[in-house]
Protein backbone atom coordinates (compact mmCIF):
# COMPACT_ATOMS: atom_id res chain seq x y z
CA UNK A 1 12.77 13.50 23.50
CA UNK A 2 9.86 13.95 21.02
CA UNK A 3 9.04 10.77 19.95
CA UNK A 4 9.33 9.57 23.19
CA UNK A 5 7.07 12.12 24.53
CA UNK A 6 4.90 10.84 21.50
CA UNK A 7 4.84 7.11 22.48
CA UNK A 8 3.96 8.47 26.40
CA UNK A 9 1.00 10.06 25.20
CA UNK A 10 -0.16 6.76 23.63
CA UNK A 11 0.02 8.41 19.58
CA UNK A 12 1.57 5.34 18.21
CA UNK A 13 -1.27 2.89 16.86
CA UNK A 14 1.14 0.72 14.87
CA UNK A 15 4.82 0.67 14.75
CA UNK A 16 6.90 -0.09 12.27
CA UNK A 17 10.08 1.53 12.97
CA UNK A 18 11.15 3.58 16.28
CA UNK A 19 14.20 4.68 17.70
CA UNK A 20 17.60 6.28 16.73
CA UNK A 21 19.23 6.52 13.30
CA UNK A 22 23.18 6.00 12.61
CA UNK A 23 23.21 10.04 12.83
CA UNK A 24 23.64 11.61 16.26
CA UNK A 25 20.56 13.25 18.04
CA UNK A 26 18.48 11.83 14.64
CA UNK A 27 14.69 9.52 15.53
CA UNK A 28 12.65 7.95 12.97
CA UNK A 29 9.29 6.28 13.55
CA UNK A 30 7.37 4.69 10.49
CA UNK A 31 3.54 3.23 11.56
CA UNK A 32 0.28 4.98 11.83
CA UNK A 33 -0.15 8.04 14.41
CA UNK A 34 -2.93 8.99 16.23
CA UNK A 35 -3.94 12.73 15.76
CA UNK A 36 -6.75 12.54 17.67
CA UNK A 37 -7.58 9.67 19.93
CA UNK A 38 -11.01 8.09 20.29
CA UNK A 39 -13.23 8.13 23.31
CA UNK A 40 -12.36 5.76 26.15
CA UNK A 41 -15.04 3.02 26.19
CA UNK A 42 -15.54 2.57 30.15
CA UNK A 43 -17.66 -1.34 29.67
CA UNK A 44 -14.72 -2.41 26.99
CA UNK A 45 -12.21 -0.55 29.20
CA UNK A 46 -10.59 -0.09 25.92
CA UNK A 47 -9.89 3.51 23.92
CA UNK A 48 -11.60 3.23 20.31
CA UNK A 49 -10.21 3.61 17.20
CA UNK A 50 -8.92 6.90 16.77
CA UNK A 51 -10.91 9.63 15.09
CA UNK A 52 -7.94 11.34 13.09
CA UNK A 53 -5.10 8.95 12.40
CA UNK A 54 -2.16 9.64 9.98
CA UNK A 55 -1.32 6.20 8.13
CA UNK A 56 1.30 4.55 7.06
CA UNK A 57 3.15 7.79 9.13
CA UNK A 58 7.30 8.30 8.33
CA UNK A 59 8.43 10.91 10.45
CA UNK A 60 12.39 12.32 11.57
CA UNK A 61 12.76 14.19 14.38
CA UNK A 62 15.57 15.78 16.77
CA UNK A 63 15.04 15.67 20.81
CA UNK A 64 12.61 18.73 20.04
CA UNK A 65 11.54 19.18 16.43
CA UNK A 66 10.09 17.02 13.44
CA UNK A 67 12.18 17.60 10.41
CA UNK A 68 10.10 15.56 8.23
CA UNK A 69 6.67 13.61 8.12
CA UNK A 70 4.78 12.37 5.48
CA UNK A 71 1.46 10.15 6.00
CA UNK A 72 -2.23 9.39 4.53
CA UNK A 73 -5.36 11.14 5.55
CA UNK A 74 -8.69 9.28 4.68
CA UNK A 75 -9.93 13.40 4.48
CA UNK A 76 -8.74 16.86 4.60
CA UNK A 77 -10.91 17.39 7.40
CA UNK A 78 -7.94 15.34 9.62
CA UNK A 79 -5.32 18.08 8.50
CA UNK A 80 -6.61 20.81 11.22
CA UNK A 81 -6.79 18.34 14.08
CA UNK A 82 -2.96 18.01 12.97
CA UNK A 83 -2.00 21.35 12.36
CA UNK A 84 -3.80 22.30 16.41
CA UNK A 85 -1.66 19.41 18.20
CA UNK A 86 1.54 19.39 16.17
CA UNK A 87 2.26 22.73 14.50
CA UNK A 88 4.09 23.97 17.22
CA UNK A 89 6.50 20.62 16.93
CA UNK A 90 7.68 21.42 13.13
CA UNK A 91 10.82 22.47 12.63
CA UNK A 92 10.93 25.65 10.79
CA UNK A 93 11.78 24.67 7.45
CA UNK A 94 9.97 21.24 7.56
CA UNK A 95 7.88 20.42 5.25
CA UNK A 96 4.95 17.74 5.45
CA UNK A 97 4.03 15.47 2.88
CA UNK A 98 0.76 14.24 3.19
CA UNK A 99 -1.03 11.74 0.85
CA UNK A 100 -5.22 12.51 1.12
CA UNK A 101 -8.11 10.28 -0.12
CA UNK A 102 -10.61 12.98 -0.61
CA UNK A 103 -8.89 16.25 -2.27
CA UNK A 104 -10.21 16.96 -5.59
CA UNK A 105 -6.37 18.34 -6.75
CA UNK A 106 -2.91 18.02 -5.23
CA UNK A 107 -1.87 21.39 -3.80
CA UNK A 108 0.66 23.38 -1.65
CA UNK A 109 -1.18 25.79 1.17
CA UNK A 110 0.75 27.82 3.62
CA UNK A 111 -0.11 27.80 7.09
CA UNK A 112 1.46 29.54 9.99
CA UNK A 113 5.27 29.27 8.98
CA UNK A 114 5.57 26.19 7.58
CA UNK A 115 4.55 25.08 3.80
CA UNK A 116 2.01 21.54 3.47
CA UNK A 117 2.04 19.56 0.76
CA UNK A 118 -0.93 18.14 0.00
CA UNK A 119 -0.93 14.91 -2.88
CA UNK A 120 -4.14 13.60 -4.19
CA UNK A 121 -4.09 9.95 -2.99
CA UNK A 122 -5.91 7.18 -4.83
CA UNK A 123 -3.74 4.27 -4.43
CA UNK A 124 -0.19 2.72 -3.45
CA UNK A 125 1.84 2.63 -0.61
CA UNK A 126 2.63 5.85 1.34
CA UNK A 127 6.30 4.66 1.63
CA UNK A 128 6.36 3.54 -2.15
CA UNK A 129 5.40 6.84 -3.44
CA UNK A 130 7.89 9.16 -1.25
CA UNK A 131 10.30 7.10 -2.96
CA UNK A 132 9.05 7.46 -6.01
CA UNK A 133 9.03 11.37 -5.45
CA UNK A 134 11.74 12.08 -4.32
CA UNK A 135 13.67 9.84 -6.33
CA UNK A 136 15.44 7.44 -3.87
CA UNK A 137 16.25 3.74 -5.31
CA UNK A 138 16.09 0.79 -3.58
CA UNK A 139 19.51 0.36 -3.84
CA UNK A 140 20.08 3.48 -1.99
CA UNK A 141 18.68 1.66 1.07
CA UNK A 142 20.49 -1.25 0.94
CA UNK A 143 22.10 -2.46 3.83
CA UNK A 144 20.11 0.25 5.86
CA UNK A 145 18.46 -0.55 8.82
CA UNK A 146 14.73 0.75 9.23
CA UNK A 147 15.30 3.67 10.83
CA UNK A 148 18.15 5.14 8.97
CA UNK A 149 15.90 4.37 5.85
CA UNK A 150 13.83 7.06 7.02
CA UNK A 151 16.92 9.36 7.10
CA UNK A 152 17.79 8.89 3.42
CA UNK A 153 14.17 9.20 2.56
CA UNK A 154 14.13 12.45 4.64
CA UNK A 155 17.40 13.81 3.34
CA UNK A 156 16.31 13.03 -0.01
CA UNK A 157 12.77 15.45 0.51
CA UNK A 158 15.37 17.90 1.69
CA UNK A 159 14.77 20.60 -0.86
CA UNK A 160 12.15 19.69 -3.52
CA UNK A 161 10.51 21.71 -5.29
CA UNK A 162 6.80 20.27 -5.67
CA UNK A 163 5.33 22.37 -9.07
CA UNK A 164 1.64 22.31 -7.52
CA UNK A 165 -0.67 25.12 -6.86
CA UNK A 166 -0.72 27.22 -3.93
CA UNK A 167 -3.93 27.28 -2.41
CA UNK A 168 -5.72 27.96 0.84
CA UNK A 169 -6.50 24.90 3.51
CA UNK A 170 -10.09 26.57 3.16
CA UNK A 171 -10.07 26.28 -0.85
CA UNK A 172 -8.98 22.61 -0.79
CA UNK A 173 -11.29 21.79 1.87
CA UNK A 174 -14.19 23.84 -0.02
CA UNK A 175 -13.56 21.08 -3.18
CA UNK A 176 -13.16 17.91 -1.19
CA UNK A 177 -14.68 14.78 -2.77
CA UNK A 178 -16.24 12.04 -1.73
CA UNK A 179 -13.88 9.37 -3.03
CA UNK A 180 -12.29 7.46 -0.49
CA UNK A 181 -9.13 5.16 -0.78
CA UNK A 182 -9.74 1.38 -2.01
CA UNK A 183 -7.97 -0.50 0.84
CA UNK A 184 -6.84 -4.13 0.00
CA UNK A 185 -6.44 -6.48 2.71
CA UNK A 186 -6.43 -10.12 4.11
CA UNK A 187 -8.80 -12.20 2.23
């Protein structure tokens, strides 16, 4: 199974959700995923922090396929470190959703077979703003359990039509910015 294969390979930094929804042969997983995994430290005997990491990740899949995922990138520059490991893994008329820190405008680009949409991200809640999207009320996840929250979320994406720009991965990269996300935490 995917995300299983997934947690093998060590992707999962922090989980939030994992495991089966309420609909047959259905997975979500909500946490942050490692894209690319930082170098083993042999004195710590620790990995570090990973080098590419989709936040606050929410992802469905089937045994073989991703049908949705949606995440933060602190910069576009993550995106083809995604696109080399996990392109092959999208289902052909998924769509990713991903919130980034340093893109000057939210666009669409194109690449391979499957459509990205890319958000300009300068605060909120990953989570929080899918919802807001794609217009899903918190009442519509009442009495939901984690995982099949994903689902409706998912379901809900199912669809959309975003009204942004097409551009080119190149062009959006080409007019990154320099901002980078305010992050809030314990104090």
């Amino acid at each position: 199974m995917l995300l299983d294969t997934y947690q093998e390979q060590e992707r999962y930094w922090l989980i939030t959700a994992q495991g089966p929804t309420g609909t047959a042969g259905l997975f979500a997983f909500r946490g942050d995923f490692t894209v690319l995994a930082g170098e083993y430290d042999e004195a710590a005997r620790k990995r570090n922090p990973p080098r590419a990491l989709l936040k606050e990740a929410v992802m469905l899949a089937t045994a073989e396929k991703l049908q949705f995922v949606a995440g933060n990138f602190a910069s576009i520059d993550e995106l083809p470190e995604f696109v080399a490991r996990f392109q092959g893994d999208l289902a052909p008329d998924c769509v990713p959703v991903f919130y980034v820190d340093n893109i000057a405008a939210s666009a669409q680009v194109q690449i391979g077979a499957n459509r990205y949409v890319l958000l300009k991200f300068d605060d909120g809640i990953v989570w929080n703003n899918l919802m807001e999207e794609f217009y899903v009320e918190k009442a519509d996840l009442k009495g939901q359990n984690s995982e099949d929250k994903v689902l409706v979320v998912a379901q809900a994406a199912k669809g959309h039509a975003f009204k942004l720009p097409e551009q080119t991965l190149e062009a959006v990269q080409a007019a990154k910015t320099t901002s980078r996300r305010e992050v809030w935490g314990a104090v």
